[in-house]
PDB file of N, CA and C in Angstrom:
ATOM      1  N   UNK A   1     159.666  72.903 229.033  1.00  0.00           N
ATOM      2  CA  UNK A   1     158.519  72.279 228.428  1.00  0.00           C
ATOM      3  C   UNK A   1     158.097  73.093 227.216  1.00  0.00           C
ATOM      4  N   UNK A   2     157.783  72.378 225.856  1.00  0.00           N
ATOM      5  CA  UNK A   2     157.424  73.223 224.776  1.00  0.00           C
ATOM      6  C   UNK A   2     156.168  72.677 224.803  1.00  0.00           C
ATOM      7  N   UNK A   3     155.413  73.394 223.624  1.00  0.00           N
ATOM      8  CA  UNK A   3     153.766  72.826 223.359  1.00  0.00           C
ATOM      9  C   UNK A   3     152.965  73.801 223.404  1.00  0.00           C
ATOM     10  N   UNK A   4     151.385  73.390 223.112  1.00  0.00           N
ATOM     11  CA  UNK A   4     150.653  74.251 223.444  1.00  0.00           C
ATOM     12  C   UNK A   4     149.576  73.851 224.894  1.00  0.00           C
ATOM     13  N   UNK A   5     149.138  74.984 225.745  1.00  0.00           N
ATOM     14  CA  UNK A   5     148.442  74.250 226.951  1.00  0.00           C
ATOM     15  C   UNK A   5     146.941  74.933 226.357  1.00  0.00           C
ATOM     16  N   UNK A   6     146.340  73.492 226.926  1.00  0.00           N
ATOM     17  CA  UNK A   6     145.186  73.860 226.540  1.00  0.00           C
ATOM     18  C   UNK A   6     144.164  73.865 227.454  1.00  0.00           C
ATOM     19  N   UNK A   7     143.091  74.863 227.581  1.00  0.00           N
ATOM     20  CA  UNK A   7     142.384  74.875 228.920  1.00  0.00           C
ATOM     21  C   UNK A   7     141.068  74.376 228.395  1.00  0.00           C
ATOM     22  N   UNK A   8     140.238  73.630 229.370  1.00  0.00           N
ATOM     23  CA  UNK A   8     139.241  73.334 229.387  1.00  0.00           C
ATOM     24  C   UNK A   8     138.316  72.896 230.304  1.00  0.00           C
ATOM     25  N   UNK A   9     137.082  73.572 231.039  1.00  0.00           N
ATOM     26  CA  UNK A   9     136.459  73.497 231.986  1.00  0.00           C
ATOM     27  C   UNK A   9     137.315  73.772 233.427  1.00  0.00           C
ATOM     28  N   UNK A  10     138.405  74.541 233.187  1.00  0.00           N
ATOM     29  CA  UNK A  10     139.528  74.905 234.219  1.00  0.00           C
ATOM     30  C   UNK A  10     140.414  74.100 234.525  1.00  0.00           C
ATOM     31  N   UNK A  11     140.356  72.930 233.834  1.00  0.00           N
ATOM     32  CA  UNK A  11     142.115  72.470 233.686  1.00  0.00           C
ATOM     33  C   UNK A  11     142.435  72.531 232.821  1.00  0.00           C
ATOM     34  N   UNK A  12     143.937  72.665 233.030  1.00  0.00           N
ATOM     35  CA  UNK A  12     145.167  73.478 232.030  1.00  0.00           C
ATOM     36  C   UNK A  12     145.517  71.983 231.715  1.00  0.00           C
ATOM     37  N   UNK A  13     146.121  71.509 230.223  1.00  0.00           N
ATOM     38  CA  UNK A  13     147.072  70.445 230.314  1.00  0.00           C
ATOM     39  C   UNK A  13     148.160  70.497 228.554  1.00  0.00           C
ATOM     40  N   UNK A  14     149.086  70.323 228.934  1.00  0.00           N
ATOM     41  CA  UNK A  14     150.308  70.596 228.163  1.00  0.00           C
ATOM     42  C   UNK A  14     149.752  69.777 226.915  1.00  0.00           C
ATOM     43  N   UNK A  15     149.899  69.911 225.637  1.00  0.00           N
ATOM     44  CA  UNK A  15     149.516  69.122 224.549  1.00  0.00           C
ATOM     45  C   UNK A  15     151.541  69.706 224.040  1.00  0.00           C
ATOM     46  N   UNK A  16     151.994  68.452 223.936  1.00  0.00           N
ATOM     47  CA  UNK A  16     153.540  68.534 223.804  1.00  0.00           C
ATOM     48  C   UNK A  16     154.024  68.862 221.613  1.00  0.00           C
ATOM     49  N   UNK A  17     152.814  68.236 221.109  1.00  0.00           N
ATOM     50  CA  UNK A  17     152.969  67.962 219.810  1.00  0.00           C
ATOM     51  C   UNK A  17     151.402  68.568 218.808  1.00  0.00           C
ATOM     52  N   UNK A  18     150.823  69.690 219.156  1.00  0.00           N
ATOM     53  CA  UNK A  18     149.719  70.030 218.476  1.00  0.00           C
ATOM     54  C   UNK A  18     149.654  69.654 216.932  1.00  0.00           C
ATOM     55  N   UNK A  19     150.421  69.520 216.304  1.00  0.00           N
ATOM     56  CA  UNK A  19     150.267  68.992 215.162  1.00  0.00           C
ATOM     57  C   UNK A  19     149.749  67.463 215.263  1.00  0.00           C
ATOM     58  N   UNK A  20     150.254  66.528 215.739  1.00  0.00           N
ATOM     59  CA  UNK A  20     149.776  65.523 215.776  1.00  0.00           C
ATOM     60  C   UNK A  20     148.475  64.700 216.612  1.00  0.00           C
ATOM     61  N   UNK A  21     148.719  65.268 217.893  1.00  0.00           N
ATOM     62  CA  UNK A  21     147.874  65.021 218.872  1.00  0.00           C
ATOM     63  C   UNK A  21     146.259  65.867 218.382  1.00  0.00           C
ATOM     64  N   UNK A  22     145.172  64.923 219.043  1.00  0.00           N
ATOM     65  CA  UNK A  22     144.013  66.202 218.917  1.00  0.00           C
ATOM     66  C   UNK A  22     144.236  67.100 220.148  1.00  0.00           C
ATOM     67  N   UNK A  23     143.331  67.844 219.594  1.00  0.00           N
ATOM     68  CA  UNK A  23     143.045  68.606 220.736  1.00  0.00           C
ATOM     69  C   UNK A  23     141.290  68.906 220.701  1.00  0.00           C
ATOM     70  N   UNK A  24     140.579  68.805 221.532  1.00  0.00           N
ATOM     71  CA  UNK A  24     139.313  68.927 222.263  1.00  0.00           C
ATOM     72  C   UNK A  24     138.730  67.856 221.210  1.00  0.00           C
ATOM     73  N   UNK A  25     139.159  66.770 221.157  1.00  0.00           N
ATOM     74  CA  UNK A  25     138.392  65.716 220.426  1.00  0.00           C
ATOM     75  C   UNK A  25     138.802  66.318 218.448  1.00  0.00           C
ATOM     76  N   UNK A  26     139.376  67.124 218.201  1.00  0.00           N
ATOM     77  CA  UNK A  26     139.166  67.735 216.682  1.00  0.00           C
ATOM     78  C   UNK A  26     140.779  67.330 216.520  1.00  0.00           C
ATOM     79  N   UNK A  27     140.824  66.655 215.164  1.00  0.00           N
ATOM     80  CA  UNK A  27     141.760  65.955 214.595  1.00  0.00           C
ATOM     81  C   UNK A  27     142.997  67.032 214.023  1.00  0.00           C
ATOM     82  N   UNK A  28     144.327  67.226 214.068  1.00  0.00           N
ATOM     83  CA  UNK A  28     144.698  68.233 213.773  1.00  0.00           C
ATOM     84  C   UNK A  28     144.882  68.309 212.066  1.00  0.00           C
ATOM     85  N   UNK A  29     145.093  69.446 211.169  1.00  0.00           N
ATOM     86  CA  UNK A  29     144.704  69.287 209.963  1.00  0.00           C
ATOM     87  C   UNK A  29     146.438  69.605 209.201  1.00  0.00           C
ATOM     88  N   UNK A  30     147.357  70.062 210.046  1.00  0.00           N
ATOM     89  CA  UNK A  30     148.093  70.379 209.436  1.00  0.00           C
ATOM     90  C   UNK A  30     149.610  69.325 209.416  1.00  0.00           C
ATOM     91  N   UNK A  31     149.028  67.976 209.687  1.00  0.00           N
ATOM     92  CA  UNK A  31     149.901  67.050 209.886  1.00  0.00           C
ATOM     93  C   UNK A  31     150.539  66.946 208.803  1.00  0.00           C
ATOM     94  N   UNK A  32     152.185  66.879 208.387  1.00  0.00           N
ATOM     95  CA  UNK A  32     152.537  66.978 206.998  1.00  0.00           C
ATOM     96  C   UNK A  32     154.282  65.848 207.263  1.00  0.00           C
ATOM     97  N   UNK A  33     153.579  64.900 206.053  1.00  0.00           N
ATOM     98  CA  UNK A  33     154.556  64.018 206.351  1.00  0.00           C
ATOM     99  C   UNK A  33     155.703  64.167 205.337  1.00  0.00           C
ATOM    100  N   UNK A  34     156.885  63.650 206.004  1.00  0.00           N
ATOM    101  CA  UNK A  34     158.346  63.741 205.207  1.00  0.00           C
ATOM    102  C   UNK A  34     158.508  62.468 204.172  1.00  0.00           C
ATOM    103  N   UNK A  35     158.648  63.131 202.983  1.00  0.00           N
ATOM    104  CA  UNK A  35     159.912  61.944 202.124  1.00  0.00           C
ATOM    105  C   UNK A  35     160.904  62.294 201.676  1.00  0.00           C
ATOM    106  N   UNK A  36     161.880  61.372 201.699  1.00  0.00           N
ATOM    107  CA  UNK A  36     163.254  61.020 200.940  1.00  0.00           C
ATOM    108  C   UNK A  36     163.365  61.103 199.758  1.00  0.00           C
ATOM    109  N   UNK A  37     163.634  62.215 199.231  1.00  0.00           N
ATOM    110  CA  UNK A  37     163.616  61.894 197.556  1.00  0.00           C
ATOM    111  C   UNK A  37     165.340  61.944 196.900  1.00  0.00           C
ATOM    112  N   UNK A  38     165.421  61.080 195.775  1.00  0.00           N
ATOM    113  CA  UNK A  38     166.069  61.088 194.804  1.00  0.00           C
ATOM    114  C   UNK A  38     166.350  61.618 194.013  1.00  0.00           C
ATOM    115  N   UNK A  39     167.150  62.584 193.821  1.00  0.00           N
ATOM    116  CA  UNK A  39     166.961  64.042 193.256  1.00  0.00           C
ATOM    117  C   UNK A  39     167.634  63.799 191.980  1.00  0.00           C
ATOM    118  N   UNK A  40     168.261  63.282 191.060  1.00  0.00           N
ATOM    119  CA  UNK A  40     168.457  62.957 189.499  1.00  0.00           C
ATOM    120  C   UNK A  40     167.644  62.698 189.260  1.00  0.00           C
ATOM    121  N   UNK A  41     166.546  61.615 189.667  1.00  0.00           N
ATOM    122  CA  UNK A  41     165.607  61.238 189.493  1.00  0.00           C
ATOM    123  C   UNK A  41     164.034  61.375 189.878  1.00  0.00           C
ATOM    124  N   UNK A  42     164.455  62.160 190.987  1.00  0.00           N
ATOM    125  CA  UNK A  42     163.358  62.436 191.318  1.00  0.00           C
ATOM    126  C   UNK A  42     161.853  61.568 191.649  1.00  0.00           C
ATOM    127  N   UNK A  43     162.822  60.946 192.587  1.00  0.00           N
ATOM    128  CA  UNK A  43     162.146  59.460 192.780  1.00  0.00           C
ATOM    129  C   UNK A  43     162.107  59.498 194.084  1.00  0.00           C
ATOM    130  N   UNK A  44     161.088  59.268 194.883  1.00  0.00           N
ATOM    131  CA  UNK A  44     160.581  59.001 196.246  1.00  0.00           C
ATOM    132  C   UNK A  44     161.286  57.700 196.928  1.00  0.00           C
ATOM    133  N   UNK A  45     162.320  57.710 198.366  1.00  0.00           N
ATOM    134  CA  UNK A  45     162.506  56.570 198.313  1.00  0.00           C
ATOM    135  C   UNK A  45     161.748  55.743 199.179  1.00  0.00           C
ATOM    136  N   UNK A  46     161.082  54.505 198.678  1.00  0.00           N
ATOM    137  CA  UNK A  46     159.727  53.805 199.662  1.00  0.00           C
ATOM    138  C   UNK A  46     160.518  52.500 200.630  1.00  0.00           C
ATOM    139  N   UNK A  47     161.638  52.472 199.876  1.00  0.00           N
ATOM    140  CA  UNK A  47     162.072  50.944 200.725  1.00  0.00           C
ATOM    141  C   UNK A  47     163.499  51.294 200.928  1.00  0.00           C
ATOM    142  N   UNK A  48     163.870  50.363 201.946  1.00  0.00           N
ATOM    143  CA  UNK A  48     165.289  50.282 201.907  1.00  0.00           C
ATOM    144  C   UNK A  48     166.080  49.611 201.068  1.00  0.00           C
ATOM    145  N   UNK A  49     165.733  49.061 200.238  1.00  0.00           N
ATOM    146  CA  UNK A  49     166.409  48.083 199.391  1.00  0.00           C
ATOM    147  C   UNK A  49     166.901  49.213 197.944  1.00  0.00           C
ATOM    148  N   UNK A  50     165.474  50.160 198.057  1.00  0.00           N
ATOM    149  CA  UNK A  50     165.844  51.333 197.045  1.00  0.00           C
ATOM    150  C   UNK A  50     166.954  52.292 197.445  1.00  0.00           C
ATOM    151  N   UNK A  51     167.161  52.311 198.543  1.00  0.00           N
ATOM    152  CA  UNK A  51     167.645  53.355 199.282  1.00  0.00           C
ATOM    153  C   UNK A  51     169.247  52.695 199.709  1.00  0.00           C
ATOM    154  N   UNK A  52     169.418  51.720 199.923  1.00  0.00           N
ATOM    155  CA  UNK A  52     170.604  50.674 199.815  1.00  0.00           C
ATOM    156  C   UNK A  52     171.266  51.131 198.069  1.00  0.00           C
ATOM    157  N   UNK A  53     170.506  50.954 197.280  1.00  0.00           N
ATOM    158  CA  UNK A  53     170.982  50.921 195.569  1.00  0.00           C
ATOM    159  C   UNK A  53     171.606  52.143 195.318  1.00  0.00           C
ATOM    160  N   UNK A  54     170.236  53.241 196.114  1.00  0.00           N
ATOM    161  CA  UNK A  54     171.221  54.422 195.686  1.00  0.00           C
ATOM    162  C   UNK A  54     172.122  54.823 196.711  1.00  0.00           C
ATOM    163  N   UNK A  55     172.462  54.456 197.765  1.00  0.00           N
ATOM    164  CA  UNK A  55     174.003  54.723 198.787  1.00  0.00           C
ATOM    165  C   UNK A  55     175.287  53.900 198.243  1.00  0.00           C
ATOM    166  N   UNK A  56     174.439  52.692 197.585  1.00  0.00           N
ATOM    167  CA  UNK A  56     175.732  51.484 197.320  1.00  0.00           C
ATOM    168  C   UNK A  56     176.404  52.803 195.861  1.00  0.00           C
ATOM    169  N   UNK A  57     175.272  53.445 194.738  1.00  0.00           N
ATOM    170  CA  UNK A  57     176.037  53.973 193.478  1.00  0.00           C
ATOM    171  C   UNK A  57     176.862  54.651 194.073  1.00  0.00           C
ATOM    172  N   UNK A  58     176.367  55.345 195.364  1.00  0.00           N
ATOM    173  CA  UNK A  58     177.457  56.875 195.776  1.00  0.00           C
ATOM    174  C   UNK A  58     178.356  56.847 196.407  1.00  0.00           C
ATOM    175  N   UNK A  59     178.935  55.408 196.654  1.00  0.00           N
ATOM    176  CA  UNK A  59     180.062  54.159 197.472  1.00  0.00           C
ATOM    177  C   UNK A  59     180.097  54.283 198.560  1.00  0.00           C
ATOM    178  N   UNK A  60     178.792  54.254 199.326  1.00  0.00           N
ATOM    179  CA  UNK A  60     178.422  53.883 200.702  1.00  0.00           C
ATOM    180  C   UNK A  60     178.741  51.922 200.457  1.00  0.00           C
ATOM    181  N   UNK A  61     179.321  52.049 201.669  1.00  0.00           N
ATOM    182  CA  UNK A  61     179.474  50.557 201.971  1.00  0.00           C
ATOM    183  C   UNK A  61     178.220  49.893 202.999  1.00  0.00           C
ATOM    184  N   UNK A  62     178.511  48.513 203.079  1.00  0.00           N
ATOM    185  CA  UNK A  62     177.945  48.465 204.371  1.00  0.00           C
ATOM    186  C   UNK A  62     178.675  48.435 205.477  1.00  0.00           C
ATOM    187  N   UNK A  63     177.994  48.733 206.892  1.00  0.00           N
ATOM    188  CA  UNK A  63     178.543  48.807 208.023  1.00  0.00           C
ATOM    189  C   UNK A  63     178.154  47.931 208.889  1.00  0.00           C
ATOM    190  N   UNK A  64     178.790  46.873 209.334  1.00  0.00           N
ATOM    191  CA  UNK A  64     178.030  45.709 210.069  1.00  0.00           C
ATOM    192  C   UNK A  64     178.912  45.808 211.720  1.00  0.00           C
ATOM    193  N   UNK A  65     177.863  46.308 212.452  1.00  0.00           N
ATOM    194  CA  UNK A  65     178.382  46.923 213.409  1.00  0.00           C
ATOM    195  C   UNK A  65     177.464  46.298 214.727  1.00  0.00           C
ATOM    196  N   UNK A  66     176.311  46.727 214.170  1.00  0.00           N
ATOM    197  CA  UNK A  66     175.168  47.045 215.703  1.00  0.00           C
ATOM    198  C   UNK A  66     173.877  46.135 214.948  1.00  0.00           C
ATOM    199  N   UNK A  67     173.234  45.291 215.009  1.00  0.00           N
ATOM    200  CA  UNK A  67     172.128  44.298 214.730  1.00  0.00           C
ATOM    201  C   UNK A  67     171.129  44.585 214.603  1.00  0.00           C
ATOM    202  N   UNK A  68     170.991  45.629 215.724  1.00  0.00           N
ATOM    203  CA  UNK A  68     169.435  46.718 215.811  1.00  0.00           C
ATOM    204  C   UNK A  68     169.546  47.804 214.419  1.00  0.00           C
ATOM    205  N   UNK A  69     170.881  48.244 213.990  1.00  0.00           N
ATOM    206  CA  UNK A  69     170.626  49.571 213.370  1.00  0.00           C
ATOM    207  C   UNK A  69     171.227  48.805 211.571  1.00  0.00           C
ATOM    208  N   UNK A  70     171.190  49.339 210.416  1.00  0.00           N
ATOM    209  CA  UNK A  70     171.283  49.278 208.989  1.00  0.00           C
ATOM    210  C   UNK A  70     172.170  50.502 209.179  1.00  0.00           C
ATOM    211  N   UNK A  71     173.665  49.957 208.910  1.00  0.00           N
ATOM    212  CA  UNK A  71     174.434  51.596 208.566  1.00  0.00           C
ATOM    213  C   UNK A  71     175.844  51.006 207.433  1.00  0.00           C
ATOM    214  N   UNK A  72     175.685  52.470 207.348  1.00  0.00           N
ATOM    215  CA  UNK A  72     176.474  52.923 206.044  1.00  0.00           C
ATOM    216  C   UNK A  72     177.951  53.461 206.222  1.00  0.00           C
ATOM    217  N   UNK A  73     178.887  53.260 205.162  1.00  0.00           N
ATOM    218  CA  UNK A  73     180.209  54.186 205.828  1.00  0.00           C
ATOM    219  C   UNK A  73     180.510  53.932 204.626  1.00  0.00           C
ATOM    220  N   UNK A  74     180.997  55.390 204.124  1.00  0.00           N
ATOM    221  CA  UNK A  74     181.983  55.606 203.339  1.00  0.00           C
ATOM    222  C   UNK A  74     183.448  55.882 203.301  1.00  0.00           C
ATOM    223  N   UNK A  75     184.214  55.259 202.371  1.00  0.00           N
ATOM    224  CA  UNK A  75     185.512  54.892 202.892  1.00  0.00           C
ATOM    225  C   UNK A  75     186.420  55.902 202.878  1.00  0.00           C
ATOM    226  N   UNK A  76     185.940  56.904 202.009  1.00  0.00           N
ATOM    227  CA  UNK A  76     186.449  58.107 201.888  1.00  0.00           C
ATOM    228  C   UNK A  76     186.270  59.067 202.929  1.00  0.00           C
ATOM    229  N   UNK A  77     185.356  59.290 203.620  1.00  0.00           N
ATOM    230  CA  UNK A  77     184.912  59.945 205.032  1.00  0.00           C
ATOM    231  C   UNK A  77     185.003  59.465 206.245  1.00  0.00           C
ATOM    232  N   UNK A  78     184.693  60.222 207.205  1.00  0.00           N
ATOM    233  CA  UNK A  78     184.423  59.352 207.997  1.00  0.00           C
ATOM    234  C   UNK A  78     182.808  59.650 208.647  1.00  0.00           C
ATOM    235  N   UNK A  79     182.346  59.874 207.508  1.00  0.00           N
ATOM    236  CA  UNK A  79     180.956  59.813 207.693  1.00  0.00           C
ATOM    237  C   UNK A  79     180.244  58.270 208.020  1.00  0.00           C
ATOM    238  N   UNK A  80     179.218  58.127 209.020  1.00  0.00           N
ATOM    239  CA  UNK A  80     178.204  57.090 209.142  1.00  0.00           C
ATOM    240  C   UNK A  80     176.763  56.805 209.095  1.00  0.00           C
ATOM    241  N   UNK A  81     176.452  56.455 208.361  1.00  0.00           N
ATOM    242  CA  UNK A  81     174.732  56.578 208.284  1.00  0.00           C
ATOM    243  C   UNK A  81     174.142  55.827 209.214  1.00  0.00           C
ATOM    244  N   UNK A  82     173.371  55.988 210.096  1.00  0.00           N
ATOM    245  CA  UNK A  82     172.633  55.137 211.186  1.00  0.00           C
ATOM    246  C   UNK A  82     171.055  54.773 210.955  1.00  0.00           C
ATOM    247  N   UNK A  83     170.807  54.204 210.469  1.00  0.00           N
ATOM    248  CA  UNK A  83     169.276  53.815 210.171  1.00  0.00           C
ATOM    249  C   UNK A  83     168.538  52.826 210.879  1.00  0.00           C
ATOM    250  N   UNK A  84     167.063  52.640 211.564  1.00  0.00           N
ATOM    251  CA  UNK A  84     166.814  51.841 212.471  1.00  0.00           C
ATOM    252  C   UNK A  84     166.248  50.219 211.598  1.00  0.00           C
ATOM    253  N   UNK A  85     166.771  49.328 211.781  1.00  0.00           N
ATOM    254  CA  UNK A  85     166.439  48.041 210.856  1.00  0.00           C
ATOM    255  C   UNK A  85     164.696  47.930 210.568  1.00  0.00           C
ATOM    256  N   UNK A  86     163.958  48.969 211.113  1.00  0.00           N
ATOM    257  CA  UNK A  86     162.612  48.897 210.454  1.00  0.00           C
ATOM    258  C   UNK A  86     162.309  49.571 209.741  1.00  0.00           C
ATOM    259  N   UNK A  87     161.972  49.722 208.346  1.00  0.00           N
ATOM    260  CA  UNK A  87     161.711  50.774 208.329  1.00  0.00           C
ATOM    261  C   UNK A  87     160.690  52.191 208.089  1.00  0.00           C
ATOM    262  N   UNK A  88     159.720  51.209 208.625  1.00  0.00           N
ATOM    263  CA  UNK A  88     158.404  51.777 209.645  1.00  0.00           C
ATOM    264  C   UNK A  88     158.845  53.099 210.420  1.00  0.00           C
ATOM    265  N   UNK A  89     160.451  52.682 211.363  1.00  0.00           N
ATOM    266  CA  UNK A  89     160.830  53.672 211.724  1.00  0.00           C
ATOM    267  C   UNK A  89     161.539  54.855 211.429  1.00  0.00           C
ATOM    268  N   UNK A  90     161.727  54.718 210.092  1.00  0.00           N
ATOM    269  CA  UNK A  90     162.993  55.411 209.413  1.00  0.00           C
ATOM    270  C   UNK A  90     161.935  57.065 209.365  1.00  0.00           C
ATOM    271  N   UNK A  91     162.496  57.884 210.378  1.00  0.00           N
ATOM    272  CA  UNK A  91     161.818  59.609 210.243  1.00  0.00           C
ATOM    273  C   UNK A  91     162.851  60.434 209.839  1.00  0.00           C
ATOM    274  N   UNK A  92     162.212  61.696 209.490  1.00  0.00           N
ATOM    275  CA  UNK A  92     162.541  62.650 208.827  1.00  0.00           C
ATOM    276  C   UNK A  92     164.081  63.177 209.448  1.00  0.00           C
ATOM    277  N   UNK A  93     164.231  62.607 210.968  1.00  0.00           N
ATOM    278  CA  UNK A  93     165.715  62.894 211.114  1.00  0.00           C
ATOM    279  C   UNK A  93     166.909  62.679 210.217  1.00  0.00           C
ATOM    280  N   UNK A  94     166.825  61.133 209.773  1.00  0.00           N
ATOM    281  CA  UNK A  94     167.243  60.444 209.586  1.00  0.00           C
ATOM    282  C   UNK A  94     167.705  60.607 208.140  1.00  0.00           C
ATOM    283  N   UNK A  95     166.092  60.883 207.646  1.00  0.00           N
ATOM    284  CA  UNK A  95     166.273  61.668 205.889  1.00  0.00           C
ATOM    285  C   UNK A  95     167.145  62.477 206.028  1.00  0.00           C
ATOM    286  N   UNK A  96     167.175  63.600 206.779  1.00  0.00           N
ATOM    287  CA  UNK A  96     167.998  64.876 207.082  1.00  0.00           C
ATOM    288  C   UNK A  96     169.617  64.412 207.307  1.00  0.00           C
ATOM    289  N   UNK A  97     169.725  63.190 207.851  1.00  0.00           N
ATOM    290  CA  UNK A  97     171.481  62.898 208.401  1.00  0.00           C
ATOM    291  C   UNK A  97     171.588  62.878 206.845  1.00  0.00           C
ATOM    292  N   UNK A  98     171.201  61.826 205.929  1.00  0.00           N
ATOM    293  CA  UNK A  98     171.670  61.047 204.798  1.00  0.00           C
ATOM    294  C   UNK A  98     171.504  62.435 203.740  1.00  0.00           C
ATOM    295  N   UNK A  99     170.746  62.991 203.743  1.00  0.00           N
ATOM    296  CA  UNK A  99     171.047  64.615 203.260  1.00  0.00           C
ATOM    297  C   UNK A  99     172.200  65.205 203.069  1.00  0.00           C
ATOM    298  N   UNK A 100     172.121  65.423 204.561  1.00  0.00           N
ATOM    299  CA  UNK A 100     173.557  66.194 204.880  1.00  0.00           C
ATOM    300  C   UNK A 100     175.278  65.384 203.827  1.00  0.00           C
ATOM    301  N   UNK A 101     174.799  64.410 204.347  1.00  0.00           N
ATOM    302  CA  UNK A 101     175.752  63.407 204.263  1.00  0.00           C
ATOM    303  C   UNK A 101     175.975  63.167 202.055  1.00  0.00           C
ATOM    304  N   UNK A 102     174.852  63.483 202.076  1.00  0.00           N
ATOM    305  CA  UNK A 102     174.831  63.284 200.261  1.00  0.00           C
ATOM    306  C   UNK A 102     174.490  64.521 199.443  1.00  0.00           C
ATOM    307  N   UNK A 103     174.939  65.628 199.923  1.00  0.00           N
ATOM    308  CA  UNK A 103     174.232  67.172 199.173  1.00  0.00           C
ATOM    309  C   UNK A 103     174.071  66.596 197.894  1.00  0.00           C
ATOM    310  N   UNK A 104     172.816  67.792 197.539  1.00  0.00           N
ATOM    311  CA  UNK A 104     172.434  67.648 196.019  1.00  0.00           C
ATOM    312  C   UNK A 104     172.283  66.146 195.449  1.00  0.00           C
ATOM    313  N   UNK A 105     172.240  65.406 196.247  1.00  0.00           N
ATOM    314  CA  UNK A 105     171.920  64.047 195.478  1.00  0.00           C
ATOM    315  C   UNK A 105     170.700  63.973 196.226  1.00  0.00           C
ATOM    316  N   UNK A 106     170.453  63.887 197.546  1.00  0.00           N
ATOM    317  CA  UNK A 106     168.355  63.388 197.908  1.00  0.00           C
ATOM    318  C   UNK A 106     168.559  64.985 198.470  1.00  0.00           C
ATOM    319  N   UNK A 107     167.312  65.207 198.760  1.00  0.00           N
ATOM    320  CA  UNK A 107     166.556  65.962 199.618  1.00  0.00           C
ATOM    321  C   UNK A 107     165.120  65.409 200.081  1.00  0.00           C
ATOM    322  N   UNK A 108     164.988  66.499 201.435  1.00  0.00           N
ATOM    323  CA  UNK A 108     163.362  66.011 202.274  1.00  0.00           C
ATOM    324  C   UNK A 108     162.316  66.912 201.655  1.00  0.00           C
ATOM    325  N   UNK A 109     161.320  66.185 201.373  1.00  0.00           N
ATOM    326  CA  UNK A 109     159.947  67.295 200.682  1.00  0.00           C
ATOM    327  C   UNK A 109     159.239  66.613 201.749  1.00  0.00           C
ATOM    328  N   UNK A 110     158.162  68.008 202.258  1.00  0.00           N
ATOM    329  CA  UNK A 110     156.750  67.893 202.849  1.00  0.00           C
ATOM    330  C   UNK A 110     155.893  67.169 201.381  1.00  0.00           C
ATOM    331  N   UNK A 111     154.889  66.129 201.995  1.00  0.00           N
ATOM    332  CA  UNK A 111     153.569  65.832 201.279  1.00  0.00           C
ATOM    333  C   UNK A 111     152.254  66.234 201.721  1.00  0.00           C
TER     334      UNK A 111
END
């Protein structure tokens, strides 16, 4: 179990995510969210349709595989990008695969 436990009036109880979660009713302050950036450009990516344009320049194909997921494959690798078809859900993991997967072209910045 990771986290912090927090006591109060003599019960102990696990808070798993202190950054996000409150704790004793007080909002946490150091919540810091991830973006995808575009690093020639230096451009934030907000949609997938932006983010499609720049995988399609770097000859990511599409991958029509799985219905639930938006993925990528390049024909030269055998790399795969897995992205969840919302993308509400698209987190900082995810920034991090397509990273890996594209050095020096995006990186993840804290906001």
């Amino acid at each position: 179990m990771s986290g912090v436990w927090v006591f109060k009036n003599g019960v102990a109880r696990l808070v798993s995510n202190p950054a996000v979660e409150p704790i004793d009713g007080i909002e946490p302050t150091c919540t810091r969210r991830k973006v995808l950036v575009y690093v020639p450009t230096n451009e934030v990516i907000t949609s997938y349709a932006l983010l499609e344009r720049k995988l399609l320049s770097l000859g990511w194909e599409h991958y029509y595989d799985d219905p639930d997921l938006l993925q990528f494959h390049k024909t030269s690798s055998i790399h795969l990008i897995s992205l969840p078809r919302d993308f509400s859900r698209f987190k900082s993991v995810h920034m991090f695969d397509i990273v890996v997967k594209n050095r020096n072209v995006f990186e993840v910045r804290d906001i």
